[in-house]
Protein backbone atom coordinates (compact mmCIF):
# COMPACT_ATOMS: atom_id res chain seq x y z
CA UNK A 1 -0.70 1.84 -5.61
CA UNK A 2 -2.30 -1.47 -5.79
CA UNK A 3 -2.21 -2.12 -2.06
CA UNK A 4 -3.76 1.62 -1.39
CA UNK A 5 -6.25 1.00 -3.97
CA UNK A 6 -7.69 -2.41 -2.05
CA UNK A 7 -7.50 -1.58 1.54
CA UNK A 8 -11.00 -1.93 3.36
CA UNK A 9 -12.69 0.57 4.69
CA UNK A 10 -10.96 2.29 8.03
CA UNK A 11 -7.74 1.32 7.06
CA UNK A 12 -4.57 3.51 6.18
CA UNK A 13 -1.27 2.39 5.08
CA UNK A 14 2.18 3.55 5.91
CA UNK A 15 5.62 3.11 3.72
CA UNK A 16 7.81 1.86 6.03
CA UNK A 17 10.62 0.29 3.29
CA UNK A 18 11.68 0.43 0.21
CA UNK A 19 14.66 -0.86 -1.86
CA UNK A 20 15.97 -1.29 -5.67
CA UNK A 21 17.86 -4.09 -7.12
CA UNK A 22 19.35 -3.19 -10.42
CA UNK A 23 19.81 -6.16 -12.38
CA UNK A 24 20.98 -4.96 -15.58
CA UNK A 25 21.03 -1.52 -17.99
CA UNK A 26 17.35 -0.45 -18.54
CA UNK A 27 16.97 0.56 -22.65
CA UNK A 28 13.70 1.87 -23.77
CA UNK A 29 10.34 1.99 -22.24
CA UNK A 30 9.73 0.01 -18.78
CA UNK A 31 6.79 -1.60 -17.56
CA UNK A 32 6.82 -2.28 -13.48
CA UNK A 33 4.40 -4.54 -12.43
CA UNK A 34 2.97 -5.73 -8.67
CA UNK A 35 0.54 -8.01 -7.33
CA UNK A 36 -0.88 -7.93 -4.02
CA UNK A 37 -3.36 -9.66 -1.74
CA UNK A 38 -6.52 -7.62 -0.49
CA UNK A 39 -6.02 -7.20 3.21
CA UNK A 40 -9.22 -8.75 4.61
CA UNK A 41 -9.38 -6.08 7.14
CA UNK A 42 -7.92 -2.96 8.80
CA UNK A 43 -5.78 -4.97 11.36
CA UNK A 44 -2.35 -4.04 12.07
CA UNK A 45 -0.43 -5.60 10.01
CA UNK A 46 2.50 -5.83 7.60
CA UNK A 47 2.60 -6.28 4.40
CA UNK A 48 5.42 -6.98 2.03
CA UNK A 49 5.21 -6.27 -1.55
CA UNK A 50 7.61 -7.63 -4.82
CA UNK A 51 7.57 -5.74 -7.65
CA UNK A 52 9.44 -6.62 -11.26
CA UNK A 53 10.75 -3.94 -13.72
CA UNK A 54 10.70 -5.11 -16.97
CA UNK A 55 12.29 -3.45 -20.59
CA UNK A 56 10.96 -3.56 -23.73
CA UNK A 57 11.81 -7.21 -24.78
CA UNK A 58 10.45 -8.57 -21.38
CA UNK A 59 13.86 -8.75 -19.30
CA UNK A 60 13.58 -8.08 -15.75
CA UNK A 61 15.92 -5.26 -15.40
CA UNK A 62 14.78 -4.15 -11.92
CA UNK A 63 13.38 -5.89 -8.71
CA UNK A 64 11.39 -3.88 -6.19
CA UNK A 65 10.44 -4.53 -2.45
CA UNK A 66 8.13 -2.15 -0.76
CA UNK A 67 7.57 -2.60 2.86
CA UNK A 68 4.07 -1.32 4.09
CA UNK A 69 2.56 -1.54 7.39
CA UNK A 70 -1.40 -1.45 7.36
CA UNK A 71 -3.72 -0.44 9.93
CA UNK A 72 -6.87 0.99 11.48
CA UNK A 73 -7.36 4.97 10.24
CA UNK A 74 -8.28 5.69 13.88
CA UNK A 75 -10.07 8.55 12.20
CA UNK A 76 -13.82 9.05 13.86
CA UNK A 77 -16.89 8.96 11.32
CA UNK A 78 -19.23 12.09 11.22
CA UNK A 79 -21.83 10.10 13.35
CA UNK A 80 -19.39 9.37 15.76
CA UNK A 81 -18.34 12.72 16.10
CA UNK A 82 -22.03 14.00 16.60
CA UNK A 83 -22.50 11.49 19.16
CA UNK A 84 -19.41 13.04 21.13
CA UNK A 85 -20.92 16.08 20.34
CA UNK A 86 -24.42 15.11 21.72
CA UNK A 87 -22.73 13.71 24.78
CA UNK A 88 -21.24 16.64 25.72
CA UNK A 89 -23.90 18.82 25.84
CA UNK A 90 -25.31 16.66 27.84
């Protein structure tokens, strides 16, 4: 979530990996946390992400890595599809 919620505009990410490292028995509530740089653009690119699971008395109890490859949406605006448009019935 935190790298989908900062990509720039025109730019679509894709999971590509994803793996668990169980450190120890989990008891009680969990907080998972992740920080991420803002891609500066939509350029193909790939991004991986570290991710700590924590328990109730602040042991890390789980380690994440999340693989994601970013990109351009290659999705066309509205203006550029009435442009096609326009072309066309040319």
């Amino acid at each position: 979530m935190a790298l989908n919620n900062s990509l720039p505009n025109h730019a679509r990410s894709i999971l590509t990996g994803f793996s668990i490292d169980y450190l120890k028995k989990a008891r009680g509530q969990l907080v998972a946390e992740c920080h991420c740089m803002i891609p500066p653009d939509n350029a193909k690119h790939e991004y991986v992400l570290d991710c700590a699971i924590c328990d109730q008395s602040g042991d890390t109890v789980a380690t994440v890595k999340a693989h994601w490859l970013v990109g351009p949406d290659n999705i066309p605006t509205l203006m550029e599809c009435e442009d096609k448009n326009d072309a066309e019935s040319d």
